[in-house]
N, C-alpha and C. Protein backbone atom coordinates (compact mmCIF):
# COMPACT_ATOMS: atom_id res chain seq x y z
N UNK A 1 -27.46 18.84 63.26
CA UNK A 1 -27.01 20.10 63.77
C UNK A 1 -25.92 20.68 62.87
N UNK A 2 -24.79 20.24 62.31
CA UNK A 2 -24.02 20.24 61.46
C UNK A 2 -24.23 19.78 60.83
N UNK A 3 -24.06 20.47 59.32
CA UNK A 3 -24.37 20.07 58.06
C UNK A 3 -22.77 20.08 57.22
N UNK A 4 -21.96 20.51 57.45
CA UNK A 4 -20.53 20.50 57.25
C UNK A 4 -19.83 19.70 57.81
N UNK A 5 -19.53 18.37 57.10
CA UNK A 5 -18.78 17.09 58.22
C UNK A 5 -17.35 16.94 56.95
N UNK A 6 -17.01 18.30 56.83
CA UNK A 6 -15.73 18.07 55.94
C UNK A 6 -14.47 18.27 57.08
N UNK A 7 -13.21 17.14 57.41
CA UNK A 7 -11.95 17.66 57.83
C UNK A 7 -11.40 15.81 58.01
N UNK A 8 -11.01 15.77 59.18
CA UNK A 8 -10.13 14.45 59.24
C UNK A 8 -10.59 14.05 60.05
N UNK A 9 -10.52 12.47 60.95
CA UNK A 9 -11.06 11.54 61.96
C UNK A 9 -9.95 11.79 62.85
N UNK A 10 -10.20 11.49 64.10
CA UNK A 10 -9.03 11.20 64.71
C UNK A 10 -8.19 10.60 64.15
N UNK A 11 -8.47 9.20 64.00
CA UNK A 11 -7.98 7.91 63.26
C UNK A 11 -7.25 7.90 62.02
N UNK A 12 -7.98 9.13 61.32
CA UNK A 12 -6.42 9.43 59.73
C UNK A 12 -5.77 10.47 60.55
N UNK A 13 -5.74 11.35 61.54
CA UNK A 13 -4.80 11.67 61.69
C UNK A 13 -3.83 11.11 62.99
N UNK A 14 -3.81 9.83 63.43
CA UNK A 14 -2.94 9.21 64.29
C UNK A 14 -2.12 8.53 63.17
N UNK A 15 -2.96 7.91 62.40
CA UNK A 15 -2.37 7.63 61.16
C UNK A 15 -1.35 7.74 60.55
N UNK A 16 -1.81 8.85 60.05
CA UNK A 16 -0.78 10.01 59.18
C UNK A 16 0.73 10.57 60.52
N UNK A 17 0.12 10.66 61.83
CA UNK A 17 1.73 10.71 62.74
C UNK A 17 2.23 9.51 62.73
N UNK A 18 1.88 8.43 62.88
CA UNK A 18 2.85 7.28 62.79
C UNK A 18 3.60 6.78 61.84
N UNK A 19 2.81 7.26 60.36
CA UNK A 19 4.04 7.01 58.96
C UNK A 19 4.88 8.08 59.30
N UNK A 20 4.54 9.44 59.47
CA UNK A 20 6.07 10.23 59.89
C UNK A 20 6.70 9.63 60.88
N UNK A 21 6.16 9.31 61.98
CA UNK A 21 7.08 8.92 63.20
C UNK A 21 8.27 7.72 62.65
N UNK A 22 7.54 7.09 61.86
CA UNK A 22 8.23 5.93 61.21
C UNK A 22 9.42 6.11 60.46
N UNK A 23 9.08 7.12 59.32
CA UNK A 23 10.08 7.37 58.53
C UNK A 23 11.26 8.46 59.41
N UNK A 24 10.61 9.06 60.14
CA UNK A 24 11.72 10.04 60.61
C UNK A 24 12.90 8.99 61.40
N UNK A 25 12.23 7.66 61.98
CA UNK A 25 13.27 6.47 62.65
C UNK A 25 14.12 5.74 61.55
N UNK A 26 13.59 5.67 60.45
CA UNK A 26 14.20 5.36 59.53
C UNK A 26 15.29 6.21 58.65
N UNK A 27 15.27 7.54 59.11
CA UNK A 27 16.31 8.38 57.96
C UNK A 27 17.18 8.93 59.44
N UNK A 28 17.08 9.42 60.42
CA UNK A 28 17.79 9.80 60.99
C UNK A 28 18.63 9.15 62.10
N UNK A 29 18.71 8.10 61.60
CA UNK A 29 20.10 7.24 62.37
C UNK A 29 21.49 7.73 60.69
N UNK A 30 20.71 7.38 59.13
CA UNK A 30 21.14 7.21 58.09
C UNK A 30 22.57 9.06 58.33
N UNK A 31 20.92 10.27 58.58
CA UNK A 31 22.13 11.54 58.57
C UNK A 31 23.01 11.06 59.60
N UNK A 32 23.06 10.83 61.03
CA UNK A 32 24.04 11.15 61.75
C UNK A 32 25.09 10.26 60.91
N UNK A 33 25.22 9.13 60.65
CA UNK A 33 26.49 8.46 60.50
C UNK A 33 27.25 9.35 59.10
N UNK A 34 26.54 10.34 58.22
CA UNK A 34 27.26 11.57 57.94
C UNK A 34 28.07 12.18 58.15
N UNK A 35 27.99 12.65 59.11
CA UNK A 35 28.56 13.84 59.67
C UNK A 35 30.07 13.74 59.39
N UNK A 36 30.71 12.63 59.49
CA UNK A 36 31.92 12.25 59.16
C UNK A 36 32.48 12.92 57.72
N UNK A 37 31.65 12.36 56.83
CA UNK A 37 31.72 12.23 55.20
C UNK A 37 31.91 13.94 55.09
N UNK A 38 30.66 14.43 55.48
CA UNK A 38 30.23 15.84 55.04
C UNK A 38 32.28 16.24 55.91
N UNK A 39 32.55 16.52 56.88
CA UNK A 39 33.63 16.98 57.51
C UNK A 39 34.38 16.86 56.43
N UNK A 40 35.17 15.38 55.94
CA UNK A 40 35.86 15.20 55.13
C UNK A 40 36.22 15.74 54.07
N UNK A 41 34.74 16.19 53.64
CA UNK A 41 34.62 16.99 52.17
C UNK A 41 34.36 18.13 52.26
N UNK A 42 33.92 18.58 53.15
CA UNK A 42 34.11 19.87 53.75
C UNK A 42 36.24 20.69 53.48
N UNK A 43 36.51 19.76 54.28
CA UNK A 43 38.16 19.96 54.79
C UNK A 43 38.85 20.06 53.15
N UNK A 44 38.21 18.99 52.33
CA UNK A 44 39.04 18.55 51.12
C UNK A 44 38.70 20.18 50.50
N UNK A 45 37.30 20.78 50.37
CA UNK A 45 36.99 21.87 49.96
C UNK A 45 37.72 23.13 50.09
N UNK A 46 38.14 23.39 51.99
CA UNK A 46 38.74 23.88 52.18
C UNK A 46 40.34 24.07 51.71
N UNK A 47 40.87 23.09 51.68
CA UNK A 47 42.17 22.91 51.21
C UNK A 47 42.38 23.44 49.97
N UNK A 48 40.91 23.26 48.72
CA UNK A 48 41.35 23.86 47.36
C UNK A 48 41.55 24.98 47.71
N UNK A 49 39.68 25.81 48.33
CA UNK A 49 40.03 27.48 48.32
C UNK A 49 41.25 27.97 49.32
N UNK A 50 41.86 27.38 49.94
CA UNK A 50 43.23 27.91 50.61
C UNK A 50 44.10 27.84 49.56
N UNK A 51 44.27 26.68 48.68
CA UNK A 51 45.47 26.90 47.79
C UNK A 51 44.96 27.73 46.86
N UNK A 52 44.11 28.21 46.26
CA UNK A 52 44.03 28.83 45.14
C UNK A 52 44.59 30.32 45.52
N UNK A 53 44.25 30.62 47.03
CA UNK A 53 44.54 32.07 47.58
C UNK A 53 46.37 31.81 47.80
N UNK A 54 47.00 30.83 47.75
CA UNK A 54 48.19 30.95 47.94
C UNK A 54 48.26 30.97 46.50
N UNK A 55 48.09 30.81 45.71
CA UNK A 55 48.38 30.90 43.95
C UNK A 55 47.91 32.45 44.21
N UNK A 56 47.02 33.11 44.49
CA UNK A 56 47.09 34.13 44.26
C UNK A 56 47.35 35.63 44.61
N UNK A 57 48.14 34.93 46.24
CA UNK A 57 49.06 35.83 47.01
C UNK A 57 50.93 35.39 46.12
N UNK A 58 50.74 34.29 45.30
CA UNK A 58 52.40 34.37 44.59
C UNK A 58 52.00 35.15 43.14
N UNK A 59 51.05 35.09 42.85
CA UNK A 59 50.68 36.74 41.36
C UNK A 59 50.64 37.76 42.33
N UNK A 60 50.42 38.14 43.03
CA UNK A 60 49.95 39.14 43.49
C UNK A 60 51.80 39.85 44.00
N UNK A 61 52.13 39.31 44.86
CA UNK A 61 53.56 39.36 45.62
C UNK A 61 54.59 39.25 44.97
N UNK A 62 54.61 37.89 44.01
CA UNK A 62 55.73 37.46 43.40
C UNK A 62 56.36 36.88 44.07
N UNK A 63 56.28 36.09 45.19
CA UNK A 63 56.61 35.16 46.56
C UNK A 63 55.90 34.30 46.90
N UNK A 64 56.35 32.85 46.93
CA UNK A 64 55.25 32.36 47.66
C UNK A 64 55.47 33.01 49.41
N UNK A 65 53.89 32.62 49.81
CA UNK A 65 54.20 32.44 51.36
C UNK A 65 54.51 31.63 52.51
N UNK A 66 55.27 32.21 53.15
CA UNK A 66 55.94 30.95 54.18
C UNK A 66 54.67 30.50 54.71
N UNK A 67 53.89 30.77 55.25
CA UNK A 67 53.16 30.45 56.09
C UNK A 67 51.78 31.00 56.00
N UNK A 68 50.53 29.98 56.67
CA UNK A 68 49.31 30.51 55.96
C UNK A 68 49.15 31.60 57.19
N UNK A 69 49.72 32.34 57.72
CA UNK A 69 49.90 33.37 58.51
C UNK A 69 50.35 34.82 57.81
N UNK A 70 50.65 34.47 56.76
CA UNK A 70 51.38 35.30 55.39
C UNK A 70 50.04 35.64 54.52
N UNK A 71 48.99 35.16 55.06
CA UNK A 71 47.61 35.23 53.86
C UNK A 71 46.43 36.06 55.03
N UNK A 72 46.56 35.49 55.91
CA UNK A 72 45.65 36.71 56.33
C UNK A 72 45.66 37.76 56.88
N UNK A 73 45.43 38.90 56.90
CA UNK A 73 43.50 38.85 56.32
C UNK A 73 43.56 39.40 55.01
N UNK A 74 44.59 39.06 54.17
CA UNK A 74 44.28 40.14 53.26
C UNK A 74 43.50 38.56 51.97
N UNK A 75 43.66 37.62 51.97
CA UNK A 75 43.72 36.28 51.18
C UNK A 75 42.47 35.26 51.81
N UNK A 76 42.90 34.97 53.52
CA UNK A 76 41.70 33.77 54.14
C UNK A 76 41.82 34.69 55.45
N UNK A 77 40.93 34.15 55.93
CA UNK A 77 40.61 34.56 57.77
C UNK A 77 41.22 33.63 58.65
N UNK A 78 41.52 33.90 59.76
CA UNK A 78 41.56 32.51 60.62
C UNK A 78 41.29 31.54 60.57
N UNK A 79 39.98 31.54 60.70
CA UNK A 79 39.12 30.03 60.82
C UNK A 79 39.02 29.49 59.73
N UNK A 80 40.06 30.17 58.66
CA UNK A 80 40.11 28.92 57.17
C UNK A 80 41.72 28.56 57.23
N UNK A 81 42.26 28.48 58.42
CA UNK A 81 43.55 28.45 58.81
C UNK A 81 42.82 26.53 59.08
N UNK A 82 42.23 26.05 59.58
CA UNK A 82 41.88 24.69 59.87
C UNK A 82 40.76 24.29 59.71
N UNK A 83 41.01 22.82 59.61
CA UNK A 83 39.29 22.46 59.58
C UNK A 83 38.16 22.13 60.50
N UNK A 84 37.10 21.62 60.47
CA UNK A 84 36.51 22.02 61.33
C UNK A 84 35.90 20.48 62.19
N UNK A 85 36.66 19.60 60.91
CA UNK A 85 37.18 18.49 61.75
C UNK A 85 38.30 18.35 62.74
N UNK A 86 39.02 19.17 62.73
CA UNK A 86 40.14 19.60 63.89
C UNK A 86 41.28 19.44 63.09
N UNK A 87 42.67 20.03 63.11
CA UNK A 87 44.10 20.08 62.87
C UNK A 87 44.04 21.37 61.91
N UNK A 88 45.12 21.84 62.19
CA UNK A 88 45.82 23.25 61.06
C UNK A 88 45.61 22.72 59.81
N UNK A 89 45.75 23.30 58.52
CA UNK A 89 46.32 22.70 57.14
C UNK A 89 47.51 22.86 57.29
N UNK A 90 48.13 22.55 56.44
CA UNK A 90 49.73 22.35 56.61
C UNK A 90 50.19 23.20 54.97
N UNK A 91 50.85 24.05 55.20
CA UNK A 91 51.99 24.68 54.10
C UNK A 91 53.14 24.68 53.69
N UNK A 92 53.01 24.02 52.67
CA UNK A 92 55.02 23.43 52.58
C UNK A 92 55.15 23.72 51.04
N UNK A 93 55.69 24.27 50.78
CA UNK A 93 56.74 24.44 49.34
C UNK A 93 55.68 24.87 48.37
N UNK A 94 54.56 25.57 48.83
CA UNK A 94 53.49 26.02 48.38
C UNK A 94 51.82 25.33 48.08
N UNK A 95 52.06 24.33 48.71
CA UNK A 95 51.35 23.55 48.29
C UNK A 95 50.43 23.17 49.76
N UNK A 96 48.94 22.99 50.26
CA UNK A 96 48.38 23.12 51.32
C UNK A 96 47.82 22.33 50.92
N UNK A 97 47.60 21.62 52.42
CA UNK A 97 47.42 20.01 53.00
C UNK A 97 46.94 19.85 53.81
N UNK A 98 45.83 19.10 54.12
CA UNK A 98 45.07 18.54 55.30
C UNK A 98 46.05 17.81 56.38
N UNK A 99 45.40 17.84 57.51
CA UNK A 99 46.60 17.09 58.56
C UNK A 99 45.90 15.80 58.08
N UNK A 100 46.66 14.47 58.19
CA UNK A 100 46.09 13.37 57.75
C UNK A 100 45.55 12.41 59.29
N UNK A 101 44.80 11.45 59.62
CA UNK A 101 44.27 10.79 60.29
C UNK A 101 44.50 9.40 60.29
């Protein structure tokens, strides 16, 4: 009746879901324990582009600023006021700093 017996069996394709099912048990325990790392380096990231905008609110002003409250909005926004691992950065004598843990 059919002369076209081209596609897949059941059987290669239960197959073919159980090597994904497999590997997906195998890599996604690996991302979550991430999430940490990525934060970390995330925050460390943040901290450069905050200081570079305080280097370039003291060319700009000729002052440093007291406070990273002194930079926005014209320099960072709020939400580059901290990280997103939680705590403020910290601004002291020009120089911006992660809260430490």
């Amino acid at each position: 009746m059919f002369k076209n017996e081209k596609g897949f069996t059941l059987i290669e394709m239960l197959i073919v879901m159980m090597i994904i099912s497999v590997l997906i048990i195998l890599i996604v325990p690996n991302l979550s324990g991430r999430s940490k790392d990525v934060n970390e380096k995330g925050c460390e990231a943040l901290v450069s582009v905050v200081q570079a905008q305080v280097e370039a609110y003291q060319l700009e002003k000729g002052k440093r600023p007291v406070s990273l409250d002194d930079l926005v909005p014209e320099f960072i926004t709020n939400d580059q006021k901290s990280c997103k691992s939680g705590g403020a950065l910290i601004l002291k004598d020009g120089v911006v700093t992660a809260p430490s843990k």
